[in-house]
Protein backbone atom coordinates (compact mmCIF):
# COMPACT_ATOMS: atom_id res chain seq x y z
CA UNK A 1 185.28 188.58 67.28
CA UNK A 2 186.78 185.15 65.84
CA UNK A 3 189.94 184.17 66.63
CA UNK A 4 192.57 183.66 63.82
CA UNK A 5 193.86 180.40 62.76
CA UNK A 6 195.81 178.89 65.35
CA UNK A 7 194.01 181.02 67.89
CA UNK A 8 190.69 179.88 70.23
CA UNK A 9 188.94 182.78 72.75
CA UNK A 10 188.57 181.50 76.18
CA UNK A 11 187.54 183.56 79.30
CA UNK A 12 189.52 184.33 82.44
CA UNK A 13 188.04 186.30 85.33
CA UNK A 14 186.29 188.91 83.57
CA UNK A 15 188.66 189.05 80.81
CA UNK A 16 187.77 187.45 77.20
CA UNK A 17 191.11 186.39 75.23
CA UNK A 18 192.18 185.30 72.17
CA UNK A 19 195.08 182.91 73.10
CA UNK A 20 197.09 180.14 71.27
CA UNK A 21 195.18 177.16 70.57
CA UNK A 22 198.46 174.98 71.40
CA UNK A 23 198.01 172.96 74.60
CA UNK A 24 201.56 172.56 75.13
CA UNK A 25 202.99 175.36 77.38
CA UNK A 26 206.40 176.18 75.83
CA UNK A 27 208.68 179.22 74.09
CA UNK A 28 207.36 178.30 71.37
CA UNK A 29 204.09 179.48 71.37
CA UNK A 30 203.33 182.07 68.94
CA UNK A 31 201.91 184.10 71.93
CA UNK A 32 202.76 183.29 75.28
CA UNK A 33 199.80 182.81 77.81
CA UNK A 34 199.98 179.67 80.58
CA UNK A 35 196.39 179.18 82.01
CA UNK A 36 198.22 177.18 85.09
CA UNK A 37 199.40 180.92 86.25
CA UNK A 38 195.45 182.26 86.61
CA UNK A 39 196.24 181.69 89.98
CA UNK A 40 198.92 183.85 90.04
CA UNK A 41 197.31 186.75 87.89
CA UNK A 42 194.01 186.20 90.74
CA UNK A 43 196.83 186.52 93.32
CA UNK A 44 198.00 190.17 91.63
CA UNK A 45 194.47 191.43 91.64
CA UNK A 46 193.96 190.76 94.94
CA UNK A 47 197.57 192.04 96.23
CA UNK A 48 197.00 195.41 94.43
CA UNK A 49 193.45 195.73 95.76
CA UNK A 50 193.98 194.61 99.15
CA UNK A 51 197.22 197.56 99.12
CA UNK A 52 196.75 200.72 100.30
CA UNK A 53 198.34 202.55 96.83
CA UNK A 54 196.06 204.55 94.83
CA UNK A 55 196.20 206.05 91.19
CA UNK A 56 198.73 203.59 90.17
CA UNK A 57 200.97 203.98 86.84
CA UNK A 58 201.10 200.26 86.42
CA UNK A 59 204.02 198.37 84.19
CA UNK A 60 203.81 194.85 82.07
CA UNK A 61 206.92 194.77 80.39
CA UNK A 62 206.42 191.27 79.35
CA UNK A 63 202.74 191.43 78.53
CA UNK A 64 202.16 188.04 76.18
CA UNK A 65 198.77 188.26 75.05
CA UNK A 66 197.30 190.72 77.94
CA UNK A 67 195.56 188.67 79.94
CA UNK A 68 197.34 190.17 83.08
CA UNK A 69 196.69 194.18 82.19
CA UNK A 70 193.11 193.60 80.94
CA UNK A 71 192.40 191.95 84.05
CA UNK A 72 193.66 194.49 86.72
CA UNK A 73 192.08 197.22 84.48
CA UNK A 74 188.48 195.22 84.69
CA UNK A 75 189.08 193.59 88.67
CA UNK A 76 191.30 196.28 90.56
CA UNK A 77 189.05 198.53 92.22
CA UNK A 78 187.70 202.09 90.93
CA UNK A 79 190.25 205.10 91.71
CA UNK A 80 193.06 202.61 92.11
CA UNK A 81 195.14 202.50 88.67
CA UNK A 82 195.62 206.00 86.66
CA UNK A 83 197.64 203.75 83.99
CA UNK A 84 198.27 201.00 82.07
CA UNK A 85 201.60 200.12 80.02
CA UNK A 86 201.81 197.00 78.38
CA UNK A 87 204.78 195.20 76.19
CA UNK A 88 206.10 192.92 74.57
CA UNK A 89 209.10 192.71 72.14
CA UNK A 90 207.09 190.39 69.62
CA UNK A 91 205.19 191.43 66.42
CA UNK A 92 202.56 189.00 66.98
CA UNK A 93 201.97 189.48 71.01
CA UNK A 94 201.51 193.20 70.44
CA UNK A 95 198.60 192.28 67.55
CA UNK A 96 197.10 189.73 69.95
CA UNK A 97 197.51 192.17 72.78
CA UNK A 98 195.28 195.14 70.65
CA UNK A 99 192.78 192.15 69.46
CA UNK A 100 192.00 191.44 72.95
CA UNK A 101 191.94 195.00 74.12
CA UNK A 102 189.19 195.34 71.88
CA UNK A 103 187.27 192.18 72.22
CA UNK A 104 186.84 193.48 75.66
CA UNK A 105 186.06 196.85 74.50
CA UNK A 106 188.88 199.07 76.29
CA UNK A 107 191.35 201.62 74.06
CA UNK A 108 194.35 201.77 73.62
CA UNK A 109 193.94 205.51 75.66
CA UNK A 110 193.28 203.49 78.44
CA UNK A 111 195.91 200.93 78.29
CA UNK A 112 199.06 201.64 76.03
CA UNK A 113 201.07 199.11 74.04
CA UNK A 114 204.36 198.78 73.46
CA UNK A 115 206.46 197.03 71.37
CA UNK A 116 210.34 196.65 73.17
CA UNK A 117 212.98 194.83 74.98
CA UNK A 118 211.53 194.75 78.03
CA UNK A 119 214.58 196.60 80.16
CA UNK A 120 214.64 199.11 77.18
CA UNK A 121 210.87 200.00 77.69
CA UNK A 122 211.15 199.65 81.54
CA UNK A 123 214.28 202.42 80.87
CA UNK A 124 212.33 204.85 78.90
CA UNK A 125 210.16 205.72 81.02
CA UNK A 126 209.78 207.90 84.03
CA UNK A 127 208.50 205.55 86.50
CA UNK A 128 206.29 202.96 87.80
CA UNK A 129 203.98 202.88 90.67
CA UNK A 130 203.15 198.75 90.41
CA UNK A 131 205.64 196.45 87.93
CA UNK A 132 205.25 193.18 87.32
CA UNK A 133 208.38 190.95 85.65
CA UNK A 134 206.78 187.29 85.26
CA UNK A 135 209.01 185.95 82.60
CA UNK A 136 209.44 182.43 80.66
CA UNK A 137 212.40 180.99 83.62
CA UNK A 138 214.31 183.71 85.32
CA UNK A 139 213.46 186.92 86.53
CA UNK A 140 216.78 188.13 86.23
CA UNK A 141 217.79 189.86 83.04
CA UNK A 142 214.91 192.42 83.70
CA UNK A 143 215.52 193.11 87.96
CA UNK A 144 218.03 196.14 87.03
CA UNK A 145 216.06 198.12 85.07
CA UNK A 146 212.87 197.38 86.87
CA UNK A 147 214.62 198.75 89.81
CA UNK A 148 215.39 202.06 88.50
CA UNK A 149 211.48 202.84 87.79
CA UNK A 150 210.47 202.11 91.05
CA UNK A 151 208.31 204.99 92.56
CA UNK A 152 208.71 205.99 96.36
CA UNK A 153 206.21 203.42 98.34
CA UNK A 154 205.65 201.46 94.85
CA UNK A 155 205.13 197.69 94.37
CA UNK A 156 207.34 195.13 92.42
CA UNK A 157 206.14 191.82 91.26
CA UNK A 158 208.48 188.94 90.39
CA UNK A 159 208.17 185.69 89.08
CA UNK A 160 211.24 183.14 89.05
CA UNK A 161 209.80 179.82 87.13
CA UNK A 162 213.57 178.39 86.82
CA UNK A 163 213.11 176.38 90.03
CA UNK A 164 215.79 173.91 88.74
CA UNK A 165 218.80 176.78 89.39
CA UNK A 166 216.51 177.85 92.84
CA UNK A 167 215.43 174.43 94.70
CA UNK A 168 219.06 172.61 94.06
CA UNK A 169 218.90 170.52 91.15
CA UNK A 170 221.04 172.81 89.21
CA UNK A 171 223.38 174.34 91.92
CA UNK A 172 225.93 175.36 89.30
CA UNK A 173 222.88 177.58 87.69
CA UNK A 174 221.75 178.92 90.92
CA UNK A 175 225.21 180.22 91.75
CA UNK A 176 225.72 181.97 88.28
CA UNK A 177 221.97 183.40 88.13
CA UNK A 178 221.17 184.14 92.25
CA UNK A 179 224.47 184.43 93.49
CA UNK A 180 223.57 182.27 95.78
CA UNK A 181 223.93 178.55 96.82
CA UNK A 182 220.63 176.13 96.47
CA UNK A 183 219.68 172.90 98.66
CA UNK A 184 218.15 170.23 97.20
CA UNK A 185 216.02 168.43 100.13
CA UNK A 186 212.66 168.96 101.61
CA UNK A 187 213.22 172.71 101.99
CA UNK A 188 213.85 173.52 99.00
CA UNK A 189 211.44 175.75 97.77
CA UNK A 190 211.68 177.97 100.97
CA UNK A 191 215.42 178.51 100.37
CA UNK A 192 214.95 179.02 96.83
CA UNK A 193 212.13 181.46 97.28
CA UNK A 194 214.79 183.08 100.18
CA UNK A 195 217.93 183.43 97.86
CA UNK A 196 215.10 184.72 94.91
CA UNK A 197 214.33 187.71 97.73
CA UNK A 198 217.91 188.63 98.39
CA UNK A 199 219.02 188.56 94.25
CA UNK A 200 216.45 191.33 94.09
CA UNK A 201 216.88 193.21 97.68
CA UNK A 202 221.23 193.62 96.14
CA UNK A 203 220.16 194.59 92.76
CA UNK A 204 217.77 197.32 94.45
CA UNK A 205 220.37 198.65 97.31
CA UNK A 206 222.47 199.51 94.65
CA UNK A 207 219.85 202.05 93.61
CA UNK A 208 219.31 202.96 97.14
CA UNK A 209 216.34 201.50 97.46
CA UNK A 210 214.78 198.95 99.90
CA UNK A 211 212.82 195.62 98.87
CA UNK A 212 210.78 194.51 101.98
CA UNK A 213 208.57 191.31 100.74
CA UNK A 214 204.75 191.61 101.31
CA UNK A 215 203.39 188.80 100.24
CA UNK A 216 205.39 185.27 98.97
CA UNK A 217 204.46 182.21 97.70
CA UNK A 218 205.42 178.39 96.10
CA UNK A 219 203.13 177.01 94.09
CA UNK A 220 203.43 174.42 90.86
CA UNK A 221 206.71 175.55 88.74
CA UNK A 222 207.15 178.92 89.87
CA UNK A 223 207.90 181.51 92.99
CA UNK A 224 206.71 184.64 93.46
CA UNK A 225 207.04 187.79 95.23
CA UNK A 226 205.72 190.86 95.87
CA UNK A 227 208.01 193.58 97.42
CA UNK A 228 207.11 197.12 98.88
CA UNK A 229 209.77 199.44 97.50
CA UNK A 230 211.12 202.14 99.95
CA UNK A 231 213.34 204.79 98.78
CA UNK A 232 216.42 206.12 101.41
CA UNK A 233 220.05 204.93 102.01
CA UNK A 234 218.61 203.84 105.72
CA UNK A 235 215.73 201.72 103.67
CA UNK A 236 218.49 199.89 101.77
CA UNK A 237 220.28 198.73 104.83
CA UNK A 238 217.32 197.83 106.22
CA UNK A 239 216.11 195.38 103.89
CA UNK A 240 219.52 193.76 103.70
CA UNK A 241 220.55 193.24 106.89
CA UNK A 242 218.49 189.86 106.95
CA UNK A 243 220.88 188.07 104.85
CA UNK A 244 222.62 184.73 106.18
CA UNK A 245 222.86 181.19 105.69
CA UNK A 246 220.79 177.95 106.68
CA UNK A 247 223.51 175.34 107.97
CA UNK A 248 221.71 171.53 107.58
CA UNK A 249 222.38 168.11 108.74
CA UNK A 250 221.99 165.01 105.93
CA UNK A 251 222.65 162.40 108.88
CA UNK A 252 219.76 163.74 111.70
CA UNK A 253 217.52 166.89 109.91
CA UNK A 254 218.77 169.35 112.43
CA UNK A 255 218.84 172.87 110.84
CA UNK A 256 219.09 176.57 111.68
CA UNK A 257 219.81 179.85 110.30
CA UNK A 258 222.93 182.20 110.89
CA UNK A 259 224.46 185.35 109.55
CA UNK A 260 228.15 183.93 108.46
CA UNK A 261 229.44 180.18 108.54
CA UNK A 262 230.83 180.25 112.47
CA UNK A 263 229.66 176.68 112.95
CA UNK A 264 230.41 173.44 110.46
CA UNK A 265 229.80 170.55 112.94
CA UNK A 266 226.22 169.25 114.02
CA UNK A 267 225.42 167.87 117.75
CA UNK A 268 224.71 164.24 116.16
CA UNK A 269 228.88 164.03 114.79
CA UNK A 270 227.82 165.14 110.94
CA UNK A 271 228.80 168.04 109.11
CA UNK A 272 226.45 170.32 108.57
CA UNK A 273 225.74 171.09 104.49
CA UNK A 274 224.55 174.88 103.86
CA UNK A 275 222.95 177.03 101.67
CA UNK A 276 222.60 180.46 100.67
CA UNK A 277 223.54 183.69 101.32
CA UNK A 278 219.25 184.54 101.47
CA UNK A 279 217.19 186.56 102.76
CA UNK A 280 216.00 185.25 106.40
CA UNK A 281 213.12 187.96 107.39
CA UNK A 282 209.42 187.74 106.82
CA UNK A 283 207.96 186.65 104.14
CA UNK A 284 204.46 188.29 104.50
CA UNK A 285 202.98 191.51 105.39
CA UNK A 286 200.56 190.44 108.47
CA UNK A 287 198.27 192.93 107.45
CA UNK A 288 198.11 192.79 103.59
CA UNK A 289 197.29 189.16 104.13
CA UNK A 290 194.42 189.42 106.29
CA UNK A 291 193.05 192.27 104.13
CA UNK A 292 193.37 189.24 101.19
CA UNK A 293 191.67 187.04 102.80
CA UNK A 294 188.60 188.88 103.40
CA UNK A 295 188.29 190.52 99.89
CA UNK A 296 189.19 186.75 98.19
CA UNK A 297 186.24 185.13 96.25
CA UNK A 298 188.36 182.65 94.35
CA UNK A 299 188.92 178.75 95.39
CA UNK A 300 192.48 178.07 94.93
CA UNK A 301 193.24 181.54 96.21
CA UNK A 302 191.46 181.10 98.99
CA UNK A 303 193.40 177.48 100.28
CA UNK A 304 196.41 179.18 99.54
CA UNK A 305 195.57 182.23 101.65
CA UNK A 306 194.23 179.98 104.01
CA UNK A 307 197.58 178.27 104.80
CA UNK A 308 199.84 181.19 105.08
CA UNK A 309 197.81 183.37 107.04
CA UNK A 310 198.29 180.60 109.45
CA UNK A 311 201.53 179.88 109.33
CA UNK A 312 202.89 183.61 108.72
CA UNK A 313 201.53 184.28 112.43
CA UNK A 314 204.35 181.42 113.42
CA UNK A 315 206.84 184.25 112.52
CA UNK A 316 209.48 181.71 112.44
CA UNK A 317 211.86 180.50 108.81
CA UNK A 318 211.96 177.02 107.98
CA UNK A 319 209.55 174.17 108.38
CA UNK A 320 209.83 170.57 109.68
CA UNK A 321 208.67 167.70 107.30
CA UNK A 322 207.37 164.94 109.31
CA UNK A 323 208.04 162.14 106.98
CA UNK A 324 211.94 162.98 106.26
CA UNK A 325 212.49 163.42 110.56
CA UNK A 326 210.96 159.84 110.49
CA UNK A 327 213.38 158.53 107.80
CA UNK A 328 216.32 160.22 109.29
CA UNK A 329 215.23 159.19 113.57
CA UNK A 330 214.07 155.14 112.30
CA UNK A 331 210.34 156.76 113.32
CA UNK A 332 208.76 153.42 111.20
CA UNK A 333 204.90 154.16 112.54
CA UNK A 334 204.50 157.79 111.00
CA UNK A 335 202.61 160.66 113.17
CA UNK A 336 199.38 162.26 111.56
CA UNK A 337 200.23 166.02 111.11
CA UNK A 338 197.06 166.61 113.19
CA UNK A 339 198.96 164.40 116.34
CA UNK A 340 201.75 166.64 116.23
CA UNK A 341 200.30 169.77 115.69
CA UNK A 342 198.44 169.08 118.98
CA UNK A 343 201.49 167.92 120.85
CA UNK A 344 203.18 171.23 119.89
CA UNK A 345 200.31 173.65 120.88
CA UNK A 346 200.28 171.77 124.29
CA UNK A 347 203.56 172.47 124.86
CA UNK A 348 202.35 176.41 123.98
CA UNK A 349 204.36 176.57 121.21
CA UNK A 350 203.23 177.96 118.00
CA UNK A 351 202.28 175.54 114.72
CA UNK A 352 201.16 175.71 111.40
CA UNK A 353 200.99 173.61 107.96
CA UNK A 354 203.45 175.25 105.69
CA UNK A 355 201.80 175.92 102.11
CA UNK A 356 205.40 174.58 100.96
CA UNK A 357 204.33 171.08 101.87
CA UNK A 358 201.65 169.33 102.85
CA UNK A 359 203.93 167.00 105.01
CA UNK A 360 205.79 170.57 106.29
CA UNK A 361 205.18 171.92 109.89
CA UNK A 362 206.29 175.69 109.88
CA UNK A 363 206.80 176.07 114.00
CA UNK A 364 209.06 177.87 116.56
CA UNK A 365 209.41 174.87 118.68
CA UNK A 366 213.61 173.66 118.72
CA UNK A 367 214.96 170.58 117.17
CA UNK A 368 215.17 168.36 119.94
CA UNK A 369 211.60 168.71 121.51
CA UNK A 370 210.51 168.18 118.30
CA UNK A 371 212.03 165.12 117.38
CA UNK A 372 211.04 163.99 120.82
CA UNK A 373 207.44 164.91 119.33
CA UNK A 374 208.08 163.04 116.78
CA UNK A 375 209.04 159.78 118.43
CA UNK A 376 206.19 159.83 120.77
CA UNK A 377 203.42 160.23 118.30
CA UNK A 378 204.80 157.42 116.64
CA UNK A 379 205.16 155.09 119.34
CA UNK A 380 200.95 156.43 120.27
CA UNK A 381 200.93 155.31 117.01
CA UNK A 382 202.21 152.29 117.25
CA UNK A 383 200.41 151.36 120.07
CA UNK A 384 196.89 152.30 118.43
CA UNK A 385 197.90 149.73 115.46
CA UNK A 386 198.38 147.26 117.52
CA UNK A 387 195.08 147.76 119.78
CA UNK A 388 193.17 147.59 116.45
């Protein structure tokens, strides 16, 4: 099949697409499709086929030009999905959408297509086993409807790619859209991922129903989460009674995590700044994870999977980043992350690189020993310079 003017095919996992022949990534696209977020549809495939849910009624209410339902209907395991739904509220996605179904030979009995609002499609139906809301910047205009087709034991997807209102450079956005207050600093992302988890975990309570995250991630422009959905009054408490705050000092780096604002002054004389309310639990699923790992053929999946199924077995929220404890403790000789990883793990606490950063150290060791840690690496350091 040739693509139509404007148009070029291309080929993603075992998909073959028609997509817009623009290279610039923007709304106005005539069809949306980013090939920077492969990584993120790989990640879905192997979520859903590392999970233990079978004969999934599967949802795409913002479907672009299909990539994402072709894909799990050619990659996710046999016996897995019962159904597809795909939509999109644009004349030209849905066309794109049915040229691509067939140029990879599948019906539209086997995958439906829609043409909607999202929430209004989401709404009409009966409910969802697996649905996935990966929108063009916030996630938020589609949580409440996604919410209220959520099956008992079902999965829900989301995809926040407005990391200005999230990591703190818009705080002003981040309050009106999360409810929630940003930080903009090294830990940025984690807090913004954090206060994405507890936006959705409200909006599903309401519903009585209980978002426990399974698998999280930064990566590029975007966050993402998947959630395990559990129905019950007892499941909705559950899954929000990790909600607090992270207090932080600008002056020495110290930081922790607390359920309401008891405490505004630091050890070193500083205020502490804060952010939040978010969600302070885990962000993985132990299990899931190391059932992803071992099914994962793909590269970039695989560093990625790599890194957190070391550092989710640290168990503990936040990360330190090397360079900024430097900066902020006059630490001029700067520690390899190797050195201090060592110097922790003799100590017999537990430590990890944080996919967050590649300067992060996700650990459970306290602030003081490991600025201490800190300062003696660099003075080792300092003194192998000096030797050499």
């Amino acid at each position: 099949m040739r693509a139509s003017r404007g148009y070029k095919t291309a080929t993603e996992g075992k998909a073959k697409l028609i997509i817009p022949s623009e290279e610039k990534i923007s709304k106005r696209l005539p069809v949306f499709y980013n090939p920077v977020m492969r990584l993120n549809r790989d990640i879905s495939i192997l979520v859903l086929n590392s999970s233990d849910n079978k004969g999934m009624q599967i949802a795409l209410p913002l479907a672009g030009t299909g990539v994402r339902g072709i894909r799990l209907r050619k990659e996710v395991a046999e016996g897995k999905i019962r159904s597809i739904s795909m939509n999109d509220q644009s004349d030209e996605a849905v066309r794109v959408i049915r040229k691509n179904l067939k140029l990879n030979r599948l019906s539209t009995s086997e995958i439906k297509v829609s043409q909607a609002d999202a929430s209004l499609f989401l709404l009409s139906s009966k409910g969802f086993d697996y649905i996935d809301i990966d929108p063009f910047g916030s996630p938020g205009p589609f949580l409440d409807a996604a919410m209220k087709r959520l099956s008992r034991r079902s999965i829900l997807a989301v995809t926040a790619t407005d990391t200005s209102a999230l990591a703190g450079t818009c705080p002003n956005a981040g309050m009106r859209k999360y409810w929630a207050r940003p930080m903009r600093n090294e830990l940025m992302h984690e807090i913004g991922l954090r206060i994405l988890i507890r936006k959705c975990q409200l909006i599903a309570s309401q519903y009585e129903r209980g978002l426990f995250p399974v698998f999280s991630y930064s990566k590029d422009h975007y966050l993402r989460v998947f959630f395990r959905c559990e129905k019950g009054k007892s499941k909705s408490d559950s899954a929000i009674k990790n909600h607090g705050l992270v207090l932080y000092c600008q002056k020495c780096g110290m930081r922790k995590t607390v359920i309401d604002m008891w405490s505004t002054g630091c050890g070193c004389g500083a205020q502490f700044d804060f952010a939040g309310p978010m969600y302070l639990g885990p962000l993985w699923d132990p299990a899931l994870v190391r059932r992803m790992v071992n099914i994962n053929k793909a590269a970039d999946a695989g560093k990625l999977l790599d890194l957190i199924k070391s550092e989710m077995d640290v168990g503990s929220a936040l990360f330190y980043d090397i360079h900024e404890l430097c900066k902020k403790h006059k630490v001029r000789d700067i520690p390899r992350t190797e050195a201090v990883l060592r110097s922790i793990r003799a100590l017999k606490y537990k430590a990890a690189v944080t996919h967050f950063s590649p300067l992060g150290i996700r650990s459970n060791i306290g602030f003081d020993e490991m600025v201490q840690i800190i300062k003696e690496c660099g003075k080792k350091k300092k003194k192998r310079l000096k030797k050499d």
